[in-house]
Protein backbone atom coordinates (compact mmCIF):
# COMPACT_ATOMS: atom_id res chain seq x y z
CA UNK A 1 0.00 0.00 0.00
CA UNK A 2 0.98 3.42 -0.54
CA UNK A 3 -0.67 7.11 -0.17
CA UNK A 4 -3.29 7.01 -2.79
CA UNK A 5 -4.27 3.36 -3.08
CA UNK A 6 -7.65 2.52 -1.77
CA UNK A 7 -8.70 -1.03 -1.93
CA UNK A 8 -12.19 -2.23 -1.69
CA UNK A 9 -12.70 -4.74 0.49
CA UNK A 10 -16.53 -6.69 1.67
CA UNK A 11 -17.98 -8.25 4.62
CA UNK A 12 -21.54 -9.96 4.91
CA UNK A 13 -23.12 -10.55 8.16
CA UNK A 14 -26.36 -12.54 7.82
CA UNK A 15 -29.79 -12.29 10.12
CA UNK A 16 -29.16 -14.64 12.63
CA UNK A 17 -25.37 -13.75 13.29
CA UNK A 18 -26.45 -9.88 13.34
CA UNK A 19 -29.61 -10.93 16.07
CA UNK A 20 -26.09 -12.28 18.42
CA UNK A 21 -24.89 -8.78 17.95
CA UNK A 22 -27.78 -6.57 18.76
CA UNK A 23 -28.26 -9.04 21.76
CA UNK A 24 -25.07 -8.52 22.83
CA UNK A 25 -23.68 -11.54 22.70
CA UNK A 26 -20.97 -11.37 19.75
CA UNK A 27 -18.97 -8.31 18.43
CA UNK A 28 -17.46 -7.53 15.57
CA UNK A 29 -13.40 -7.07 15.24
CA UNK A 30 -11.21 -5.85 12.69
CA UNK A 31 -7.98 -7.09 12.70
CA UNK A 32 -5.31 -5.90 10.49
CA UNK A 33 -1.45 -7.59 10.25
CA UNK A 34 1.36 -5.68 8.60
CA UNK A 35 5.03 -6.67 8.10
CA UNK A 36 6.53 -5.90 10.99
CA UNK A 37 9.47 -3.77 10.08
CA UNK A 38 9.01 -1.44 13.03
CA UNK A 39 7.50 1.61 10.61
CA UNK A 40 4.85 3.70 11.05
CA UNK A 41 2.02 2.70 9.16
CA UNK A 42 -1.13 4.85 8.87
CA UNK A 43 -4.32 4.64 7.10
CA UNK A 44 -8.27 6.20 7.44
CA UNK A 45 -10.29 2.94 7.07
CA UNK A 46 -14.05 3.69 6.40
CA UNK A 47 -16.13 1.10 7.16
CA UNK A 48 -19.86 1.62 6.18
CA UNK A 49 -20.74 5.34 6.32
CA UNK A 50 -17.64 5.97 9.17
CA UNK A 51 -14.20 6.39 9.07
CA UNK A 52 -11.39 4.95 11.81
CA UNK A 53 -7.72 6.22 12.07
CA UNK A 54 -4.72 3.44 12.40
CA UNK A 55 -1.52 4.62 13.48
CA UNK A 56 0.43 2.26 14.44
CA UNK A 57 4.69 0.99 14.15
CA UNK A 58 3.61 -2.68 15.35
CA UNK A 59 2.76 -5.47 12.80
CA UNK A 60 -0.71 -5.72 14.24
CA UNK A 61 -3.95 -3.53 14.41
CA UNK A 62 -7.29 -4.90 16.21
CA UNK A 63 -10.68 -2.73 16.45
CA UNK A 64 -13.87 -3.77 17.79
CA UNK A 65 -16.33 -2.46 15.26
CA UNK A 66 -19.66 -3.84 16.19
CA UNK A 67 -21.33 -0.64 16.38
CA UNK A 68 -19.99 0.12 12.64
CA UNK A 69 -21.45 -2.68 11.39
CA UNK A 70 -24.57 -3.80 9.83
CA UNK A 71 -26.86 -6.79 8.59
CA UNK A 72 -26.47 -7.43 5.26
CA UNK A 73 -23.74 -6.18 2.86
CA UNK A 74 -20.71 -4.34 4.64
CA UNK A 75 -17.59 -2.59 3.24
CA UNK A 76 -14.09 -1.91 4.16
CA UNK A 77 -12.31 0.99 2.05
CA UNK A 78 -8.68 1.64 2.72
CA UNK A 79 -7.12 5.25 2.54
CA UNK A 80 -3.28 4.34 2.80
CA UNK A 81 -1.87 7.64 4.41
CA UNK A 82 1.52 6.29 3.06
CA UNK A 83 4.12 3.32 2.97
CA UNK A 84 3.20 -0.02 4.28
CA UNK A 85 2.71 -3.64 3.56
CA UNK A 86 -0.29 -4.91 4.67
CA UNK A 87 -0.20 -9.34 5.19
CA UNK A 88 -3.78 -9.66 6.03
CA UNK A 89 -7.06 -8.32 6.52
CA UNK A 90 -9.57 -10.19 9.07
CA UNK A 91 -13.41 -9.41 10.23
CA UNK A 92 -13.68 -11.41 12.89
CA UNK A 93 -17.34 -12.24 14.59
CA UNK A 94 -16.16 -13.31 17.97
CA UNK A 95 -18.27 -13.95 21.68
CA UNK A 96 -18.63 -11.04 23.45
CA UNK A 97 -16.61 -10.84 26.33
CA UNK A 98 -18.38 -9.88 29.43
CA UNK A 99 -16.39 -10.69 32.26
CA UNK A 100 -16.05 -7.96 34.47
């Protein structure tokens, strides 16, 4: 990736998956891996109709975004802010953790 490339990237979460989500019961992660070359690698991701910032020199970037999310058809577009390598892309539906 580099400043000016902006993949396109889709998600689909179907009825009864997105019922576990409004009840609360499984969330929605993003989970980004980069090489790990210690660099700074930034990027506005819009997901749906909103927009997250990653800035981050690690190799990995994880966001919970349940509330971004919808039932049906979601996308993922990636606004490289400039120079990075970027090994995979994960949406992850995963139990929601409510251990307090």
């Amino acid at each position: 990736f580099d400043e000016g490339f902006q993949p396109l990237y889709f998600f689909t979460i179907d009825e009864e998956d997105f019922e576990d989500i409004e009840d609360e019961d499984r969330e929605v992660k993003l989970i980004m891996r980069f090489k790990d070359d210690n660099s700074r690698k930034r990027a506005d991701v819009q997901i749906n109709d909103d927009t997250i910032f990653v800035d981050v020199n690690s190799g990995r970037y994880e966001k919970d975004i349940t509330e971004l999310s919808k039932e049906g058809e979601n996308f993922i577009k990636i606004f490289a802010k400039n120079e990075f390598e970027l090994i995979q892309l994960e949406v992850r539906l995963e139990k929601e953790d409510n251990s307090e």
